[in-house]
N, C-alpha and C. Protein backbone atom coordinates (compact mmCIF):
# COMPACT_ATOMS: atom_id res chain seq x y z
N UNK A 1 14.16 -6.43 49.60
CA UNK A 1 15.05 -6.64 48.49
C UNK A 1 14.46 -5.94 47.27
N UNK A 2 15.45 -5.04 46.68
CA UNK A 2 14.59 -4.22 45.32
C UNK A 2 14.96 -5.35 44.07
N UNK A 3 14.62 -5.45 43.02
CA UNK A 3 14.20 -6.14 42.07
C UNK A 3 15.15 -5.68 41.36
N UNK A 4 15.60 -6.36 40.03
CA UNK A 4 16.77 -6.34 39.57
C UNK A 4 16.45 -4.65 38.42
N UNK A 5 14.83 -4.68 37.88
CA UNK A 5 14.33 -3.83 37.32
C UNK A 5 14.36 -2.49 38.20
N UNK A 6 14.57 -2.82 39.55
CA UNK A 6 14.07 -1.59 40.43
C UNK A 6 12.60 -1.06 40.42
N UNK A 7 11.92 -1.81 39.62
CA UNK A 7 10.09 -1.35 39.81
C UNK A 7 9.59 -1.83 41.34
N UNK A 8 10.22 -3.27 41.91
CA UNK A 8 9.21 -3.83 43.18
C UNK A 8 10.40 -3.78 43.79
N UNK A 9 9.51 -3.62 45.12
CA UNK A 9 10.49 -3.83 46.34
C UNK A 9 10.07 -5.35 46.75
N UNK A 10 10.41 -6.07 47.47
CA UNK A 10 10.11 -7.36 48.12
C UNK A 10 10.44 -7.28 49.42
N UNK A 11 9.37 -7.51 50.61
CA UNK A 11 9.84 -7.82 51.73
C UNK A 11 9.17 -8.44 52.81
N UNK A 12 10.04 -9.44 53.68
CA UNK A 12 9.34 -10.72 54.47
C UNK A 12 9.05 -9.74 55.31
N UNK A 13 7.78 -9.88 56.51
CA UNK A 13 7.76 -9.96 57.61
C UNK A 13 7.71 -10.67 58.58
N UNK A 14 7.67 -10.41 59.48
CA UNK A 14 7.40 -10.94 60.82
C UNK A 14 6.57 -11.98 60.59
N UNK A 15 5.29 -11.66 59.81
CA UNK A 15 4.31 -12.68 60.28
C UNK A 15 3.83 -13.72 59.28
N UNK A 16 5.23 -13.94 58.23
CA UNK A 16 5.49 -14.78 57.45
C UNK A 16 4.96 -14.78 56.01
N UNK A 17 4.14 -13.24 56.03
CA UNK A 17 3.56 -12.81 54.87
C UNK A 17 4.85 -12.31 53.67
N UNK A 18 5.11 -11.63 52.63
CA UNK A 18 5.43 -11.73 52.12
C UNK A 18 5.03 -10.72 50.98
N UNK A 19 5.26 -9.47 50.74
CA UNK A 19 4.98 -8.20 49.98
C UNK A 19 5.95 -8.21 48.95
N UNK A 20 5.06 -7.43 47.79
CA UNK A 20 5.81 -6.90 47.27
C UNK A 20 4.86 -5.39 46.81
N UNK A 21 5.97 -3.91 46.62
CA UNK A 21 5.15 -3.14 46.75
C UNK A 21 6.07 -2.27 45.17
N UNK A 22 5.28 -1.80 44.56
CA UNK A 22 5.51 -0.95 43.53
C UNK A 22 5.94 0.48 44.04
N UNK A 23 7.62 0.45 43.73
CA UNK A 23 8.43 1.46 43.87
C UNK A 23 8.02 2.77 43.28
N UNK A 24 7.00 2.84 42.21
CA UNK A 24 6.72 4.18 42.17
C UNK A 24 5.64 4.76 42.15
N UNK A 25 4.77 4.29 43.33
CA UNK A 25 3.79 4.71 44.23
C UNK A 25 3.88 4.13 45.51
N UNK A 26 4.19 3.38 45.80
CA UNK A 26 4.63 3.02 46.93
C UNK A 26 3.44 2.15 47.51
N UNK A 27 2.70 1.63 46.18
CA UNK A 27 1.45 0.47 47.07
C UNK A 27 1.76 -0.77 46.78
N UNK A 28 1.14 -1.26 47.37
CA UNK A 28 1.35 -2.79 47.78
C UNK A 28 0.61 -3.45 46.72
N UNK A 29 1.55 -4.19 45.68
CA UNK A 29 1.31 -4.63 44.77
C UNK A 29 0.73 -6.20 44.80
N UNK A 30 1.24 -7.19 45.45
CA UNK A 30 1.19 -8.32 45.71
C UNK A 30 1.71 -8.76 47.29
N UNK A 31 0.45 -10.01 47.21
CA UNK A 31 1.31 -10.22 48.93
C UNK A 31 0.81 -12.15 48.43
N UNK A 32 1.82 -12.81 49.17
CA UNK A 32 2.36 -13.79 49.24
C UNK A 32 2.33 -14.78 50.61
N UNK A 33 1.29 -15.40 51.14
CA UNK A 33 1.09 -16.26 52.52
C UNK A 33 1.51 -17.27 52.40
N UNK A 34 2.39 -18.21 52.75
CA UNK A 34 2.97 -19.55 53.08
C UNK A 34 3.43 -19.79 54.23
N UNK A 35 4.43 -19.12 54.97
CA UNK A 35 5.00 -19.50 55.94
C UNK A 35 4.29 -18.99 57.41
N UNK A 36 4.83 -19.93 58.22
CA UNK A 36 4.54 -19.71 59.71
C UNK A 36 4.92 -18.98 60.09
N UNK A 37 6.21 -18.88 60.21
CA UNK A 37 7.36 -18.16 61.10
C UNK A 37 7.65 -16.84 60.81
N UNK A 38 8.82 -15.93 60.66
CA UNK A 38 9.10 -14.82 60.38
C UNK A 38 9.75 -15.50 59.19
N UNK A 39 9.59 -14.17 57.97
CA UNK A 39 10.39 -14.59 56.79
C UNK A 39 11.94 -14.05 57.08
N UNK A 40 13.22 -14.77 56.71
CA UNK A 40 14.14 -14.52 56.87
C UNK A 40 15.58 -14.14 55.64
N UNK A 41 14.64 -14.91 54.80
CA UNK A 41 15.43 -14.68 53.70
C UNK A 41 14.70 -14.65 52.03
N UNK A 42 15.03 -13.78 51.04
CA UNK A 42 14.70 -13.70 49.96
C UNK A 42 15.77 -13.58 48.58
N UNK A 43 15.11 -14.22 47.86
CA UNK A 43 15.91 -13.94 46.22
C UNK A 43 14.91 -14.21 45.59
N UNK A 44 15.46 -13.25 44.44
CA UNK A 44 14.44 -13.20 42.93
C UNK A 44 15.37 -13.66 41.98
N UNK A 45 14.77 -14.26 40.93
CA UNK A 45 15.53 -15.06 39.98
C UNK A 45 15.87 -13.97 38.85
N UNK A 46 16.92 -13.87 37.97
CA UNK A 46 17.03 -12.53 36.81
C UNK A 46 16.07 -11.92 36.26
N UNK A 47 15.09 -12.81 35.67
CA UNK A 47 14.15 -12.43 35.13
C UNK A 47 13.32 -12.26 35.67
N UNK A 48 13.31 -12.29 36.99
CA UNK A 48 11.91 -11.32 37.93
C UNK A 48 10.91 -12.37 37.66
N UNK A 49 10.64 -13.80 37.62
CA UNK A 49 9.49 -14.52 37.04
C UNK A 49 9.62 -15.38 38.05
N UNK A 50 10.53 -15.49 38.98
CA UNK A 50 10.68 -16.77 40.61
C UNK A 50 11.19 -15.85 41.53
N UNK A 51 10.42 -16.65 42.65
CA UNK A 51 11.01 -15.99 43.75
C UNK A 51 11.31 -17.48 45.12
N UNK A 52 12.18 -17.19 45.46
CA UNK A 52 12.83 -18.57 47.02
C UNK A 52 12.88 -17.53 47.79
N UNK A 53 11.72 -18.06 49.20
CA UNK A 53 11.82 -17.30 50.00
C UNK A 53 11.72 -18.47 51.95
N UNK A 54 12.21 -18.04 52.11
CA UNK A 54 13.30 -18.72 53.67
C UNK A 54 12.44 -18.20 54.78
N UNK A 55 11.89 -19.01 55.87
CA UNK A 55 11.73 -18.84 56.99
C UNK A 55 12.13 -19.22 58.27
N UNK A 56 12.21 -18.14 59.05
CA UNK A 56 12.44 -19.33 60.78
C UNK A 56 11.48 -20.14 61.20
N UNK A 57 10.34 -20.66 60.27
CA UNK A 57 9.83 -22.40 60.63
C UNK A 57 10.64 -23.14 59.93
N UNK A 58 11.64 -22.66 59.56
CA UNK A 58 12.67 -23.83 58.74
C UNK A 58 11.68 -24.89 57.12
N UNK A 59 11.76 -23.75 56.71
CA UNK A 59 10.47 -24.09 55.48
C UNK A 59 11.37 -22.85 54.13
N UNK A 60 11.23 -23.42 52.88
CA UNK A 60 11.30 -22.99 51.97
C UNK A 60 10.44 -22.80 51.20
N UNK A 61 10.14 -21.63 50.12
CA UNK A 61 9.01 -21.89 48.99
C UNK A 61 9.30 -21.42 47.91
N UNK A 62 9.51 -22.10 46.62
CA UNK A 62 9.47 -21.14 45.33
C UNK A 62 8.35 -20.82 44.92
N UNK A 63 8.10 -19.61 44.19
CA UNK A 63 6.96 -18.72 44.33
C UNK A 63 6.88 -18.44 42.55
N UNK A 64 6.05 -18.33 41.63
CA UNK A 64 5.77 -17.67 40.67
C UNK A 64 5.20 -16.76 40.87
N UNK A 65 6.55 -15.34 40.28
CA UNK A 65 5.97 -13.63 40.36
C UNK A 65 4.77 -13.55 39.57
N UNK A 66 4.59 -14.05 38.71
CA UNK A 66 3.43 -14.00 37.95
C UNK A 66 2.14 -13.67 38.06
N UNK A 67 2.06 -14.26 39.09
CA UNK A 67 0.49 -14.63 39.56
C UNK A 67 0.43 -14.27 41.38
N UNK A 68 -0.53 -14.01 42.02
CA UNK A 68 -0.76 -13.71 43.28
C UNK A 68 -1.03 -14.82 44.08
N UNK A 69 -2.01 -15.99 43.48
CA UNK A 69 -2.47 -17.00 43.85
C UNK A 69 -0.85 -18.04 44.17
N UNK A 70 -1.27 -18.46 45.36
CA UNK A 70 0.14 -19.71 45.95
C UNK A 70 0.09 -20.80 44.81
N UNK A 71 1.58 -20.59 44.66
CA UNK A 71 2.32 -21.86 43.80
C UNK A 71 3.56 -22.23 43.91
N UNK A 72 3.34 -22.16 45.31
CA UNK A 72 5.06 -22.70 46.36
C UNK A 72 4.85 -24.06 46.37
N UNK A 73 6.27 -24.68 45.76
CA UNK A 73 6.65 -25.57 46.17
C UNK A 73 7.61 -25.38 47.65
N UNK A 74 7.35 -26.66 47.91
CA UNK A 74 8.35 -26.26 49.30
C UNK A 74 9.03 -27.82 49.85
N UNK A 75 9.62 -27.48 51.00
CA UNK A 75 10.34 -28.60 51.72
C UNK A 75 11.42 -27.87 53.23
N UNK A 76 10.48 -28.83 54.16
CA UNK A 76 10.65 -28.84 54.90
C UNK A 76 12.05 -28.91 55.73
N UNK A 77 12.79 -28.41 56.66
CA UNK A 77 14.31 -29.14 57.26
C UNK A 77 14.41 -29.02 58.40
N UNK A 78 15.19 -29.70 58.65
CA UNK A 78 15.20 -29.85 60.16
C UNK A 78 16.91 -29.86 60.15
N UNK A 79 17.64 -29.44 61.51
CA UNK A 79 18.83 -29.19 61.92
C UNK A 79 19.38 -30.25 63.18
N UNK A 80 19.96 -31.12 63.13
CA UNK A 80 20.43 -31.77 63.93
C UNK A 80 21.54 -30.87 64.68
N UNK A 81 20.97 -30.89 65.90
CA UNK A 81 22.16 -30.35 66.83
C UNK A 81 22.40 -30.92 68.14
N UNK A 82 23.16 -31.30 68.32
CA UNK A 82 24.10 -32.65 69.58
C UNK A 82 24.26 -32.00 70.17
């Protein structure tokens, strides 16, 4: 996901890590560890200062761009299926 500024790119992988890389060099600016699973989904808030990011361990985290160090809140879900 590119950033509303277009400076960072953002993107989950596979292994639940969580990049973000500066669009005009192309290095890896920040990286982001919380989840288990593969990351599946991302949004950045307008002001580029939050980030909610979605996994297939069925786990959420809000993230402050700010800083590198983890400051996810999170919560857990589970899917009832009959």
């Amino acid at each position: 996901m590119l950033s509303i500024s277009e400076k960072e790119l953002y993107a989950g992988l596979d292994t639940g890590k969580i990049i973000v890389i500066d669009t005009s060099n192309g290095a890896i600016k920040s990286e982001y560890e919380f989840h288990k699973g593969r990351v599946t989904g991302l949004a950045i808030s307008d002001d580029e200062t939050k980030m909610i990011s979605v996994s297939f361990d069925s786990s959420f985290a809000v993230w402050s761009t700010g800083t590198i160090r983890n400051t996810t809140q999170s919560l857990s879900f589970h899917t009832n299926r009959n």
